[in-house]
N, C-alpha and C. Protein backbone atom coordinates (compact mmCIF):
# COMPACT_ATOMS: atom_id res chain seq x y z
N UNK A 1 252.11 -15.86 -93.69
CA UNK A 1 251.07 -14.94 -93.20
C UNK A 1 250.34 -14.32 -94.39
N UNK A 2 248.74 -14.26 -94.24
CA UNK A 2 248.16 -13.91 -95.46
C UNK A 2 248.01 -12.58 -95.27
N UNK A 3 248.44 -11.75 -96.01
CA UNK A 3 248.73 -10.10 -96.02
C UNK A 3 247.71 -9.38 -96.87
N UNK A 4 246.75 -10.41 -97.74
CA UNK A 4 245.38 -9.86 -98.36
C UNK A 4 244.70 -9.14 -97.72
N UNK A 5 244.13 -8.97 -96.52
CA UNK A 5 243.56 -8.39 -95.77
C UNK A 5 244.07 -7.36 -95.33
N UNK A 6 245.33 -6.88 -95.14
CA UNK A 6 246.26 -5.50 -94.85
C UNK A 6 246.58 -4.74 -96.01
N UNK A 7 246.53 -5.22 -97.61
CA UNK A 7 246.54 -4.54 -98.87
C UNK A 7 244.95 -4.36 -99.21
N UNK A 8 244.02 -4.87 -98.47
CA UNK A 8 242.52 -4.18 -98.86
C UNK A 8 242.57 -3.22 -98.04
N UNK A 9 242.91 -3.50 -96.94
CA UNK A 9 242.48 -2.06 -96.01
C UNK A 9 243.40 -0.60 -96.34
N UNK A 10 244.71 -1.15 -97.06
CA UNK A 10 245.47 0.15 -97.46
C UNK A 10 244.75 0.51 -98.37
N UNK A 11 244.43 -0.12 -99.63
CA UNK A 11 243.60 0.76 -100.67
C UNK A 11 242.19 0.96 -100.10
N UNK A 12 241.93 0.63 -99.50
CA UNK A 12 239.99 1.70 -98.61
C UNK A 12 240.98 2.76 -97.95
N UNK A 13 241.69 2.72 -97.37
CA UNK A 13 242.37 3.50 -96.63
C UNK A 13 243.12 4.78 -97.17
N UNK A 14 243.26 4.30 -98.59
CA UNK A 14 244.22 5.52 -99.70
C UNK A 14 242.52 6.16 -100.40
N UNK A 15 241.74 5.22 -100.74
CA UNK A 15 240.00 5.91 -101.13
C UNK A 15 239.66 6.77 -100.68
N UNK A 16 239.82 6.24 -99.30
CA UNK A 16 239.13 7.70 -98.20
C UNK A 16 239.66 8.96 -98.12
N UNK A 17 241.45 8.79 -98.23
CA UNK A 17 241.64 9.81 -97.86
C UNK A 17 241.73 10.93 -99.30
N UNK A 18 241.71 10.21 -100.45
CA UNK A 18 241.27 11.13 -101.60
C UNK A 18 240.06 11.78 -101.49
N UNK A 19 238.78 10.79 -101.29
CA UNK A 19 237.95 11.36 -100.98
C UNK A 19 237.47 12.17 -99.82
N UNK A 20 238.37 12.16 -98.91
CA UNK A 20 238.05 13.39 -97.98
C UNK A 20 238.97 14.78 -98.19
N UNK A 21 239.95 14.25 -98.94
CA UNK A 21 241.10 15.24 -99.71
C UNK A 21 239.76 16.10 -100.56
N UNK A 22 239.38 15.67 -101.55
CA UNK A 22 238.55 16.55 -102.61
C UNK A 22 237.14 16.82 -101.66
N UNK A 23 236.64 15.99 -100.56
CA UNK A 23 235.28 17.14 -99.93
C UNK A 23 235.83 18.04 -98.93
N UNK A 24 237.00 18.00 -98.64
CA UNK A 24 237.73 19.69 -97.84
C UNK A 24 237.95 20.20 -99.01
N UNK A 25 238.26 20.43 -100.00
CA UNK A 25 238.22 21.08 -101.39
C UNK A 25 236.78 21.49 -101.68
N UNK A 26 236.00 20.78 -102.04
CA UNK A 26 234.88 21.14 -102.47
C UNK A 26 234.22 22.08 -100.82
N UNK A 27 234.36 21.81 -99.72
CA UNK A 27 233.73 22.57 -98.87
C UNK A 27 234.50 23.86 -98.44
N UNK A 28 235.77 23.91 -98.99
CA UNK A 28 236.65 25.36 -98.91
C UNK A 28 236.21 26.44 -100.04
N UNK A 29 235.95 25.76 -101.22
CA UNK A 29 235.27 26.65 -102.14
C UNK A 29 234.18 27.23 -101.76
N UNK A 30 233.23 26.10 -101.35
CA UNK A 30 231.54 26.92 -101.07
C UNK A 30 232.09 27.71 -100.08
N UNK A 31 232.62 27.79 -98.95
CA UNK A 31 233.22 28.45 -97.98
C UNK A 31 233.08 29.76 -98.40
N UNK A 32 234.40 29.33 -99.57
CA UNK A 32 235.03 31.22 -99.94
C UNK A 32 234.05 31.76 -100.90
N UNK A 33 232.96 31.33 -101.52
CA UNK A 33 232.26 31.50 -102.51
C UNK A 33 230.88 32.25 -101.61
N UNK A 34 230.40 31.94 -100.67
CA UNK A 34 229.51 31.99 -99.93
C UNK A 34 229.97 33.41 -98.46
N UNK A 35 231.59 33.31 -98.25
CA UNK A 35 232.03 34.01 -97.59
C UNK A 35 232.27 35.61 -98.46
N UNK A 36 232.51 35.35 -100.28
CA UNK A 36 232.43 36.83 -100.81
C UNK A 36 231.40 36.98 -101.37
N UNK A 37 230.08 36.40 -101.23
CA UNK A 37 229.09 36.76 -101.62
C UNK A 37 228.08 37.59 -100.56
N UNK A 38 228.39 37.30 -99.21
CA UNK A 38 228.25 37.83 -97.97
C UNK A 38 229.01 39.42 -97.99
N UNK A 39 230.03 39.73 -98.92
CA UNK A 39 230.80 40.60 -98.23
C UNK A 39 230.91 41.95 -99.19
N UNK A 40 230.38 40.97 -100.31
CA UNK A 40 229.69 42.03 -101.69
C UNK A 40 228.33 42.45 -101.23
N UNK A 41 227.42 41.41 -100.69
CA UNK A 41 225.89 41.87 -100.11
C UNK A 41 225.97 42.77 -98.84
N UNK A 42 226.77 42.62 -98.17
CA UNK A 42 226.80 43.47 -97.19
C UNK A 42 227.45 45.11 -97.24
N UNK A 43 228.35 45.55 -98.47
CA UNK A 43 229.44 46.56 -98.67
C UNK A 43 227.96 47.22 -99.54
N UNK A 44 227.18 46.35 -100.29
CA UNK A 44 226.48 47.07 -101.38
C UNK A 44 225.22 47.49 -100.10
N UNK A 45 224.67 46.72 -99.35
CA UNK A 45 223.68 46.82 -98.17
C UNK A 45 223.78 48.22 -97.56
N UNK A 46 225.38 48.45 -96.89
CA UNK A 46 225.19 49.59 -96.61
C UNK A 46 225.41 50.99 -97.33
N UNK A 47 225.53 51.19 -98.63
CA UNK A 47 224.96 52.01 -99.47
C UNK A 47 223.94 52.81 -99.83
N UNK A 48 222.72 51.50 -99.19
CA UNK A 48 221.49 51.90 -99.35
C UNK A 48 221.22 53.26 -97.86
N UNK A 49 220.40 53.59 -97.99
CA UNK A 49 219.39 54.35 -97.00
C UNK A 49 219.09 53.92 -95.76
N UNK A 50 218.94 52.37 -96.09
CA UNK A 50 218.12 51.80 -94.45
C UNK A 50 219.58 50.90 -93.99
N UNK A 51 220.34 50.90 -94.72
CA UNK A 51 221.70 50.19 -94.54
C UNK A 51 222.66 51.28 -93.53
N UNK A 52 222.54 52.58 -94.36
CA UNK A 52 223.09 54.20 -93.66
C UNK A 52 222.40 53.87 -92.05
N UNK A 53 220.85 54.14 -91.99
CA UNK A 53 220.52 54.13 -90.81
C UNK A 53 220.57 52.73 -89.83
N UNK A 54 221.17 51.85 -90.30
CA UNK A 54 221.36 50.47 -89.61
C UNK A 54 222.72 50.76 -88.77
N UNK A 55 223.71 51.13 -90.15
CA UNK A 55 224.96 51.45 -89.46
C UNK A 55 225.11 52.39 -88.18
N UNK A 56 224.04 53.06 -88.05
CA UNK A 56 223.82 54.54 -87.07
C UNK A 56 223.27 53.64 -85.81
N UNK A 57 222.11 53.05 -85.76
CA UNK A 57 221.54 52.45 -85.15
C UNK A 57 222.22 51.16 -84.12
N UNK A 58 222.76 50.41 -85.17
CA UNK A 58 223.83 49.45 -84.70
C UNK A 58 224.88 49.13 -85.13
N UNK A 59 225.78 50.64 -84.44
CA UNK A 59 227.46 50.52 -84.65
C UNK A 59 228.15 49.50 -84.12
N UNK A 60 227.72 49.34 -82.82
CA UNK A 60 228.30 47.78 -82.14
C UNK A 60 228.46 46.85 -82.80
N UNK A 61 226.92 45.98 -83.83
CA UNK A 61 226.99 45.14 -84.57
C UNK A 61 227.80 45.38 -85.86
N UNK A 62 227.84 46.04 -86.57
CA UNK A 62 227.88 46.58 -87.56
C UNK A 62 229.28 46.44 -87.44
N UNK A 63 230.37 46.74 -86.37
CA UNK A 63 231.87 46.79 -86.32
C UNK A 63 232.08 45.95 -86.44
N UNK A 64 231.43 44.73 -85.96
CA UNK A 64 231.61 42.97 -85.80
C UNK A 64 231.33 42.71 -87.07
N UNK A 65 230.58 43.12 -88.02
CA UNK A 65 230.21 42.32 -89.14
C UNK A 65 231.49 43.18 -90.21
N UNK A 66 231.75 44.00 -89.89
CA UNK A 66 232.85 44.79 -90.60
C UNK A 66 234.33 43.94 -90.57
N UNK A 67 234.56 43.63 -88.88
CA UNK A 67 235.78 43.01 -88.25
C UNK A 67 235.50 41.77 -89.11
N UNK A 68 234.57 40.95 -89.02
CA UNK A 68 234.52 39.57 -89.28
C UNK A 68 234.75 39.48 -90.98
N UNK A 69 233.99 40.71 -91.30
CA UNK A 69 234.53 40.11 -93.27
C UNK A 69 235.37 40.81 -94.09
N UNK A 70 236.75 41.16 -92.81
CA UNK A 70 237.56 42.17 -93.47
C UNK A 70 238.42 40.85 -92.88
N UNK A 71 237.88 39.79 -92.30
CA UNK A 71 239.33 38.85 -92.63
C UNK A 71 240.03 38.26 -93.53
N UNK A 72 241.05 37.09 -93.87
CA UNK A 72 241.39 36.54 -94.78
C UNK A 72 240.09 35.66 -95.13
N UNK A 73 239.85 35.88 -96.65
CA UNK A 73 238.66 34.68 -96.56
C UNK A 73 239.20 33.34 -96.97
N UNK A 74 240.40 33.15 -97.59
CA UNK A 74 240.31 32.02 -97.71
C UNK A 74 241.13 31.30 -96.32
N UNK A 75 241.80 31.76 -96.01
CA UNK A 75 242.35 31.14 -94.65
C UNK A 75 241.01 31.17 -93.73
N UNK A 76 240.67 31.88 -93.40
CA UNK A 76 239.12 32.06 -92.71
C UNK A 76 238.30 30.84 -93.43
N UNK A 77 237.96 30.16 -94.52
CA UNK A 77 237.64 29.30 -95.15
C UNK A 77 238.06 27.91 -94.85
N UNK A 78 239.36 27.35 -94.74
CA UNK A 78 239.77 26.73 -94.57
C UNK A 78 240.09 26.48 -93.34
N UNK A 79 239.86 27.42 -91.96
CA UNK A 79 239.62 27.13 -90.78
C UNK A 79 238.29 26.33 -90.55
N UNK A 80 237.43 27.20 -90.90
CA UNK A 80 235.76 26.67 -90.89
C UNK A 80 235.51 25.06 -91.23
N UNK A 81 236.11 24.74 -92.76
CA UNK A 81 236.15 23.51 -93.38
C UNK A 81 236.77 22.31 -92.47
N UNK A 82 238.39 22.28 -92.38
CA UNK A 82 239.03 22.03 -91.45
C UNK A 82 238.60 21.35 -90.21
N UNK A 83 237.79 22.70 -89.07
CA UNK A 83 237.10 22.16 -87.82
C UNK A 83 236.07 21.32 -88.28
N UNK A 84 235.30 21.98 -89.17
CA UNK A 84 233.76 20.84 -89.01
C UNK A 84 234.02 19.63 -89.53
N UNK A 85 235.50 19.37 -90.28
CA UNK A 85 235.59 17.79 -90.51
C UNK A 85 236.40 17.16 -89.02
N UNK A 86 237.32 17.91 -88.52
CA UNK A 86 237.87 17.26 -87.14
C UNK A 86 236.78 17.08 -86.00
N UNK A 87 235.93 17.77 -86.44
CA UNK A 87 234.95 17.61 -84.86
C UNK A 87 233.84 16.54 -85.52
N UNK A 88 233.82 16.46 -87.20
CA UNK A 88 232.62 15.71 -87.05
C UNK A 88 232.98 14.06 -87.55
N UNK A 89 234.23 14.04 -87.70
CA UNK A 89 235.18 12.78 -87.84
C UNK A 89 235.59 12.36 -86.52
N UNK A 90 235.65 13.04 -85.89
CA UNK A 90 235.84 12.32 -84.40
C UNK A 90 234.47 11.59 -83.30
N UNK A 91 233.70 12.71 -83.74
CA UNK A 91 232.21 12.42 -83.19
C UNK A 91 231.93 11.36 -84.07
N UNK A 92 232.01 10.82 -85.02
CA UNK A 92 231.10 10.20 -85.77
C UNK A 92 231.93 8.94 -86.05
N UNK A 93 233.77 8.59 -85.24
CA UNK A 93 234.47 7.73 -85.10
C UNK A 93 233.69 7.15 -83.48
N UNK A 94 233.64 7.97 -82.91
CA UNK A 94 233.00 7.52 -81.66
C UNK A 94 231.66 6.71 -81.71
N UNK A 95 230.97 7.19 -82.44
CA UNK A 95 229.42 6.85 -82.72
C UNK A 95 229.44 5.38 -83.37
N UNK A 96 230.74 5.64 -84.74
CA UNK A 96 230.86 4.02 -85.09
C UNK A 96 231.23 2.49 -83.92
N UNK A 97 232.51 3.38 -83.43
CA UNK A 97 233.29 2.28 -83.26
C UNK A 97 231.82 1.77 -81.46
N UNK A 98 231.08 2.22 -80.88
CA UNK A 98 229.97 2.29 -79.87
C UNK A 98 228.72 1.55 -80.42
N UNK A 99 228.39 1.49 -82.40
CA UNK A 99 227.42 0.92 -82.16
C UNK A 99 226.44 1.67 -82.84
N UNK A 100 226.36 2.96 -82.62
CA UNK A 100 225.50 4.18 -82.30
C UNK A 100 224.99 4.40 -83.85
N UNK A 101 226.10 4.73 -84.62
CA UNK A 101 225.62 4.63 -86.00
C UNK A 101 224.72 4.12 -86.48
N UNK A 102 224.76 2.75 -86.21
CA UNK A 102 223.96 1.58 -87.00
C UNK A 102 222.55 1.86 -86.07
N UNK A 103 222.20 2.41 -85.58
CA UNK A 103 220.93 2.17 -84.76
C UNK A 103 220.16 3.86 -84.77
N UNK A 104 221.19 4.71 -84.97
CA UNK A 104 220.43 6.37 -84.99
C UNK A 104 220.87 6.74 -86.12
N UNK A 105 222.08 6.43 -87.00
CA UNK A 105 222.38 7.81 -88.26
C UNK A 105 222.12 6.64 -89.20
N UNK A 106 222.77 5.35 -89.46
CA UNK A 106 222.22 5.33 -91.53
C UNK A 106 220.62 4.37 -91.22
N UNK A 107 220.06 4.59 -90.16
CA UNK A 107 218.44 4.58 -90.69
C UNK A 107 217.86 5.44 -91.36
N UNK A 108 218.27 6.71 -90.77
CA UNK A 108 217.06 7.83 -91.06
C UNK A 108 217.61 8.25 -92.41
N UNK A 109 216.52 9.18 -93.28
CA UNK A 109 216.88 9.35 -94.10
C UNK A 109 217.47 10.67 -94.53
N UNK A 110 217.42 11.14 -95.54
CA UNK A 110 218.47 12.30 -95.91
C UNK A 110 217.84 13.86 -94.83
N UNK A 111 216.85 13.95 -95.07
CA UNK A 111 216.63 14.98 -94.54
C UNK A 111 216.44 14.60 -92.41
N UNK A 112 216.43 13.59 -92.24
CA UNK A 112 216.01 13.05 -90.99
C UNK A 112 218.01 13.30 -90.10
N UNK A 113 219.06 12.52 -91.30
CA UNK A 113 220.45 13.26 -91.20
C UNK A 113 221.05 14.30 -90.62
N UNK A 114 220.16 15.38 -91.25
CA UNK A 114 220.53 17.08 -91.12
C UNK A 114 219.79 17.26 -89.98
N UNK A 115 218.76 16.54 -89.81
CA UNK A 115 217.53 17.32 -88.44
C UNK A 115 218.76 16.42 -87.56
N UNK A 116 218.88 15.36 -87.17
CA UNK A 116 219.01 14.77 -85.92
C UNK A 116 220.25 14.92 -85.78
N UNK A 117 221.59 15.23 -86.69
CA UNK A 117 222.75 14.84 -86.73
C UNK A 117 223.98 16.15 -87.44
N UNK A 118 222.83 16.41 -88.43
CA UNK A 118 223.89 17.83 -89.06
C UNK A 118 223.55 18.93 -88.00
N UNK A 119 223.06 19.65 -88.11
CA UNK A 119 222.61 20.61 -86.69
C UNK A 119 222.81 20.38 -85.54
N UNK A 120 223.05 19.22 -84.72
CA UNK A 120 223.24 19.00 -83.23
C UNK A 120 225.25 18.95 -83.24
N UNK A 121 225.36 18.45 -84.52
CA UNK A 121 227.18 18.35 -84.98
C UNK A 121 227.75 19.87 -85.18
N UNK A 122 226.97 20.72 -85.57
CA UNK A 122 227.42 22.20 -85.99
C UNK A 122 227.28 22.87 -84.76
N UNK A 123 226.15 22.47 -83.82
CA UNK A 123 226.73 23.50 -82.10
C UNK A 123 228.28 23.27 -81.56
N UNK A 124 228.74 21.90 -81.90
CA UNK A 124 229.89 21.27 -81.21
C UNK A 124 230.98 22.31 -82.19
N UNK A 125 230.68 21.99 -83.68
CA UNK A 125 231.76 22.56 -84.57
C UNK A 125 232.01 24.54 -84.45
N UNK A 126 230.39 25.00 -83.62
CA UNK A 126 230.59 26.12 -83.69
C UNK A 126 231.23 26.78 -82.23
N UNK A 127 231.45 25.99 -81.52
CA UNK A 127 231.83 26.18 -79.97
C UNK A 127 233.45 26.30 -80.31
N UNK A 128 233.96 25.00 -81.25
CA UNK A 128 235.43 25.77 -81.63
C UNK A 128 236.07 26.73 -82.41
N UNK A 129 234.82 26.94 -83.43
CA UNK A 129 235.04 28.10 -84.22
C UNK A 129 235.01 29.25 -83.24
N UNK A 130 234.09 29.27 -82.58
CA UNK A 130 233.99 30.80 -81.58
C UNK A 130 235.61 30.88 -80.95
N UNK A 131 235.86 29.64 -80.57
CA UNK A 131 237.04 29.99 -79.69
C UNK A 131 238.26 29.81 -80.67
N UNK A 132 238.29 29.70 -81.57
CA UNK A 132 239.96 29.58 -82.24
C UNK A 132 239.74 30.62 -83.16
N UNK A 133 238.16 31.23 -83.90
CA UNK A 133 238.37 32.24 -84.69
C UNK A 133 238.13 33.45 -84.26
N UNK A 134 238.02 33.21 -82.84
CA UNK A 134 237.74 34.68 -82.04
C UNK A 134 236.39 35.79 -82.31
N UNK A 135 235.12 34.85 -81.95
CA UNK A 135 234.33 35.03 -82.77
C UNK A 135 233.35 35.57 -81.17
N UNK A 136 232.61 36.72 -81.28
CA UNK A 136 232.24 36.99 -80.16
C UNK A 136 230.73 35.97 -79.69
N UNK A 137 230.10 35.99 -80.45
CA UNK A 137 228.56 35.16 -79.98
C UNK A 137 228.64 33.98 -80.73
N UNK A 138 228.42 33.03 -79.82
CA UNK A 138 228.15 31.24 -80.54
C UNK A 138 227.18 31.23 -81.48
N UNK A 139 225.87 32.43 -80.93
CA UNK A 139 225.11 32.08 -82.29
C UNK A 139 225.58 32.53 -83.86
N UNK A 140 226.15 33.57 -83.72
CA UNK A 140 227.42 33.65 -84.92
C UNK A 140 228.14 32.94 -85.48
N UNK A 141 228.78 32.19 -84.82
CA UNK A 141 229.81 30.82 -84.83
C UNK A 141 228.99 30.00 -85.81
N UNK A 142 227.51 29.48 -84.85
CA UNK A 142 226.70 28.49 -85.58
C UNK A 142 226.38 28.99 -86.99
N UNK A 143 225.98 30.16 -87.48
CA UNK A 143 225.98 30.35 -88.51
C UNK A 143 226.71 30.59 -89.68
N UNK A 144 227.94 30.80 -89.09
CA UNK A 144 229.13 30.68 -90.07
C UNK A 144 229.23 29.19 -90.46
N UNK A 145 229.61 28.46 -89.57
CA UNK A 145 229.68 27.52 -89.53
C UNK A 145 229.01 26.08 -89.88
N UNK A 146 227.79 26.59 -90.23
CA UNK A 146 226.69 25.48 -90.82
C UNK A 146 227.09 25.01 -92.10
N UNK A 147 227.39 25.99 -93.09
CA UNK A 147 227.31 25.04 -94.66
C UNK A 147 228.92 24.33 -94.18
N UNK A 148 229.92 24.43 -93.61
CA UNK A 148 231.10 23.90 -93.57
C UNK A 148 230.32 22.02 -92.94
N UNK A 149 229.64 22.48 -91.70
CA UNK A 149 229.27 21.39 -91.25
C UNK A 149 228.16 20.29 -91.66
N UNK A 150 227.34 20.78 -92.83
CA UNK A 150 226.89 20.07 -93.63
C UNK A 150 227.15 19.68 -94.67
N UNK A 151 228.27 20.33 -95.31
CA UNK A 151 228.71 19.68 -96.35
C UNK A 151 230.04 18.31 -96.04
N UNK A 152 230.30 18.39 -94.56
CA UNK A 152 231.22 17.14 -94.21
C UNK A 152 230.73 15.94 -93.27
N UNK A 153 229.71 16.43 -92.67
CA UNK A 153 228.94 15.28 -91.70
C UNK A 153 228.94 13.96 -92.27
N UNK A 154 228.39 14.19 -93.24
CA UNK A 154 227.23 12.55 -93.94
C UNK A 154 228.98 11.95 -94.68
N UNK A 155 230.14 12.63 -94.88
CA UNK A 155 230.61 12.19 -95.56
C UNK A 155 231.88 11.53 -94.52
N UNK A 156 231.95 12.15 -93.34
CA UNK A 156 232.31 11.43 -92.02
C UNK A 156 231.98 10.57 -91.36
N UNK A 157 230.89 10.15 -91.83
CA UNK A 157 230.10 9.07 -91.09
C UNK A 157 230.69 8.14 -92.05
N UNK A 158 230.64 8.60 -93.38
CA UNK A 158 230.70 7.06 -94.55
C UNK A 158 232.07 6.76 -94.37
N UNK A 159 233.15 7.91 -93.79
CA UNK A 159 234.12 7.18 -93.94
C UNK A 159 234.55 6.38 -92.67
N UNK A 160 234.38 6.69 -91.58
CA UNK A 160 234.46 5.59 -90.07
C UNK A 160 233.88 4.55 -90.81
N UNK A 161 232.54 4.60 -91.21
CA UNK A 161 232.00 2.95 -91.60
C UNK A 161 232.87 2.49 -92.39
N UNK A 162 232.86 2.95 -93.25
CA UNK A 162 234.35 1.95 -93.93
C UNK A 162 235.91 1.75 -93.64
N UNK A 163 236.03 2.54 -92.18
CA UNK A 163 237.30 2.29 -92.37
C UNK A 163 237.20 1.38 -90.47
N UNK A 164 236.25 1.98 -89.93
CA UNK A 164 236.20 1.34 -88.07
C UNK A 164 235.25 0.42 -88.23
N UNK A 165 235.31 -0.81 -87.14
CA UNK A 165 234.98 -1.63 -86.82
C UNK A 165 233.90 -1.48 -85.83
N UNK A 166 232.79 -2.04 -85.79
CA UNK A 166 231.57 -1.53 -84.63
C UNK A 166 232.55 -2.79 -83.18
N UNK A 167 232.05 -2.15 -82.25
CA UNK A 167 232.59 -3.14 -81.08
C UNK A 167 232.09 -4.46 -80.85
N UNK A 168 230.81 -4.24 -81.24
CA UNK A 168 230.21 -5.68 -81.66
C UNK A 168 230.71 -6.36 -82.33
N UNK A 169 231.49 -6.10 -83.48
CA UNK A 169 232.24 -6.94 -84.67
C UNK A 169 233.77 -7.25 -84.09
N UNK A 170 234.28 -6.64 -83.27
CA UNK A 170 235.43 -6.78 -82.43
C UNK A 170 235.10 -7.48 -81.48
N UNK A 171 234.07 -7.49 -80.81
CA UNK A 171 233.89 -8.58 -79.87
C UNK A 171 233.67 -10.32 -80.28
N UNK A 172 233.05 -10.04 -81.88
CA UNK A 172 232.76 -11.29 -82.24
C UNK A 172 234.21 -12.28 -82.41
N UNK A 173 234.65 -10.77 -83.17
CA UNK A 173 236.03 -11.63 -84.05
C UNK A 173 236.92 -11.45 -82.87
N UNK A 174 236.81 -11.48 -81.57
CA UNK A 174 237.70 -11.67 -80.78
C UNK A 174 237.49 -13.35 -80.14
N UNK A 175 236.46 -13.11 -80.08
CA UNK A 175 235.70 -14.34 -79.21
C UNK A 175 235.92 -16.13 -80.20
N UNK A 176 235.56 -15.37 -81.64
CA UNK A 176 235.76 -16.46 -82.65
C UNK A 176 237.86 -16.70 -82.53
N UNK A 177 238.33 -16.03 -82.40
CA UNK A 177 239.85 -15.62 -82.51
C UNK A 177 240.09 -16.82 -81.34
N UNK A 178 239.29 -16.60 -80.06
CA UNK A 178 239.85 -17.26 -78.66
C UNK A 178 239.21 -18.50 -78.94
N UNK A 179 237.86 -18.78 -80.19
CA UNK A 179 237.72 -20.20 -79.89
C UNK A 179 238.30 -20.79 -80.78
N UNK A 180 238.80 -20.67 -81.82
CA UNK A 180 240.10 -21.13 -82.40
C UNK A 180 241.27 -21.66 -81.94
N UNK A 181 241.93 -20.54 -81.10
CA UNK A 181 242.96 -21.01 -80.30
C UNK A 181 242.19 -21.90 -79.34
N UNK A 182 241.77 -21.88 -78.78
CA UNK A 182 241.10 -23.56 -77.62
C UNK A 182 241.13 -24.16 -78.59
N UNK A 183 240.43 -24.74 -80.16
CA UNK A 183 240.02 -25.79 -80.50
C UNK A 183 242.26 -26.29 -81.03
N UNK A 184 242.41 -25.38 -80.98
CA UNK A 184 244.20 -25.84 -81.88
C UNK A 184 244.64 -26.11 -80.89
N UNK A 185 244.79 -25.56 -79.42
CA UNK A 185 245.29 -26.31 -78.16
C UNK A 185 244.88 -27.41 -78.07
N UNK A 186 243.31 -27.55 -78.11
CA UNK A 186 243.28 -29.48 -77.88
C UNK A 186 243.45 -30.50 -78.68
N UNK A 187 243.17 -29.58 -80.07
CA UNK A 187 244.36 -30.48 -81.23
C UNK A 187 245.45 -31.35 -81.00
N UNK A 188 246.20 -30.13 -80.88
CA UNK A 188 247.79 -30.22 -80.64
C UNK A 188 247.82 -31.36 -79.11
N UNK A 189 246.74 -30.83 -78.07
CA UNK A 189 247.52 -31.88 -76.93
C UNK A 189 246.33 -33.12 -76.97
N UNK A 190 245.50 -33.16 -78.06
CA UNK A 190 245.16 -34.87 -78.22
C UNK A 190 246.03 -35.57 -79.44
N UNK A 191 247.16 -34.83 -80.25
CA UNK A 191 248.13 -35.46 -80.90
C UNK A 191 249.35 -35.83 -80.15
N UNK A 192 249.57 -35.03 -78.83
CA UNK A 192 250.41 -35.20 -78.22
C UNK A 192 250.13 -36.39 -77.40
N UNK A 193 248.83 -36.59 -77.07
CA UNK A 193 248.65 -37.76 -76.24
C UNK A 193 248.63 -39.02 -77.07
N UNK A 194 248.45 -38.88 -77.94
CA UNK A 194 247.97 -40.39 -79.10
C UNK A 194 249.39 -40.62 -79.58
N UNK A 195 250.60 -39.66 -79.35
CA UNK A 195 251.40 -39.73 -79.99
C UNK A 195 252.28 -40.84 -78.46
N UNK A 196 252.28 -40.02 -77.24
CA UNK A 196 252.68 -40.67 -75.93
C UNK A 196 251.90 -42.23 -75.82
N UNK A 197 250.50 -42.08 -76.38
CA UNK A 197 250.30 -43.51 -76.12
C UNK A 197 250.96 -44.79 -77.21
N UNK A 198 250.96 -44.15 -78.52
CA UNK A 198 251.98 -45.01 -79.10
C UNK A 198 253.11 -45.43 -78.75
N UNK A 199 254.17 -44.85 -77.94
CA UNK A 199 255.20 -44.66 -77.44
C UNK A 199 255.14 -45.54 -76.56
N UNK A 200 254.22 -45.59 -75.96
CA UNK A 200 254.02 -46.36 -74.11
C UNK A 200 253.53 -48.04 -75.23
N UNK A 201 253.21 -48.26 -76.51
CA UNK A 201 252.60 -49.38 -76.60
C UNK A 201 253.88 -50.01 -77.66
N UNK A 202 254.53 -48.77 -77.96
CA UNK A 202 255.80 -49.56 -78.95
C UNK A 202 256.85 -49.86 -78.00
N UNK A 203 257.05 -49.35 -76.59
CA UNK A 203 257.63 -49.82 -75.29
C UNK A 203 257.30 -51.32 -74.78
């Protein structure tokens, strides 16, 4: 049995997962980098005068934005990162293994990506953030949640393509698979017959 083909797919298979190892790394940093730069702009914000009368104005909001960046940031970070690669590795396993890919996401180009595909992927990624980080408004969610979901989209897509099969390519190599076996069945039973007719003529 030729096993070449099961030692390529382990090393694409060990590639990917380094490389999705170091872009949850690289998207946990911007995370926490972007999450205390929010939390320094906002502590120094209300200092000011119109920050004083914001807080007066809108205590409601203001408790929420208090609650939300008095969490852990890096665990809070690594939730964010985390979901937008499970929701956009699954969506974008679906999209491969259907077809869908090859015909709507690697045509368009970089910015065509983010319009049709990064943004419609971050409502989905922000619907679980609301609900696992206990987050009161989705449109909140979505905005937390955007640089997590653009910095893993495009890199979820590249890895299904290299690692899933479109169904079209499974259908081929199934079909080529079944006409193989027919052509070795009638092999085998026109050797079997040439072999019986020798038999019947050395009789």
């Amino acid at each position: 049995m030729n096993r070449q083909p099961f030692y390529k797919y382990g090393l694409k298979l060990k590639n990917v997962f380094i490389q999705a190892v170091l872009l949850l790394i690289i998207t946990i940093v911007i995370n926490i980098t972007l999450l205390y730069l929010s939390k320094i702009l906002w502590h120094t914000y209300i200092l000011t005068p119109v920050g004083q009368q914001y807080l007066s104005i809108f205590g409601r909001r203001s408790q929420f934005i208090f609650d939300l960046l008095s969490k852990n940031i890096f665990i809070f970070a690594i939730q964010l990162a985390t979901t937008a690669f499970t929701v956009c590795l699954l969506i974008s396993a679906v999209c491969q293994v259907l077809n869908i890919s090859g015909y709507l996401y690697r045509p368009r180009s970089f910015f065509g990506k983010i319009t049709f595909w990064g943004l419609p992927l971050n409502a989905a990624v922000a619907s679980y953030i609301q609900a696992g980080c206990q987050l009161g408004q989705w449109r909140t969610a979505y905005i937390i949640s955007l640089a997590s979901t653009l910095c893993v989209f495009a890199g979820c897509f590249r890895f299904t393509d290299e690692l899933l099969p479109e169904a079209g390519e499974i259908i081929k190599k199934s079909a080529y698979i079944k006409n193989d076996m027919i052509k070795l069945k009638l092999l085998n039973l026109k050797k079997r017959v040439r072999l019986l007719i020798d038999k019947i003529n050395a009789s």
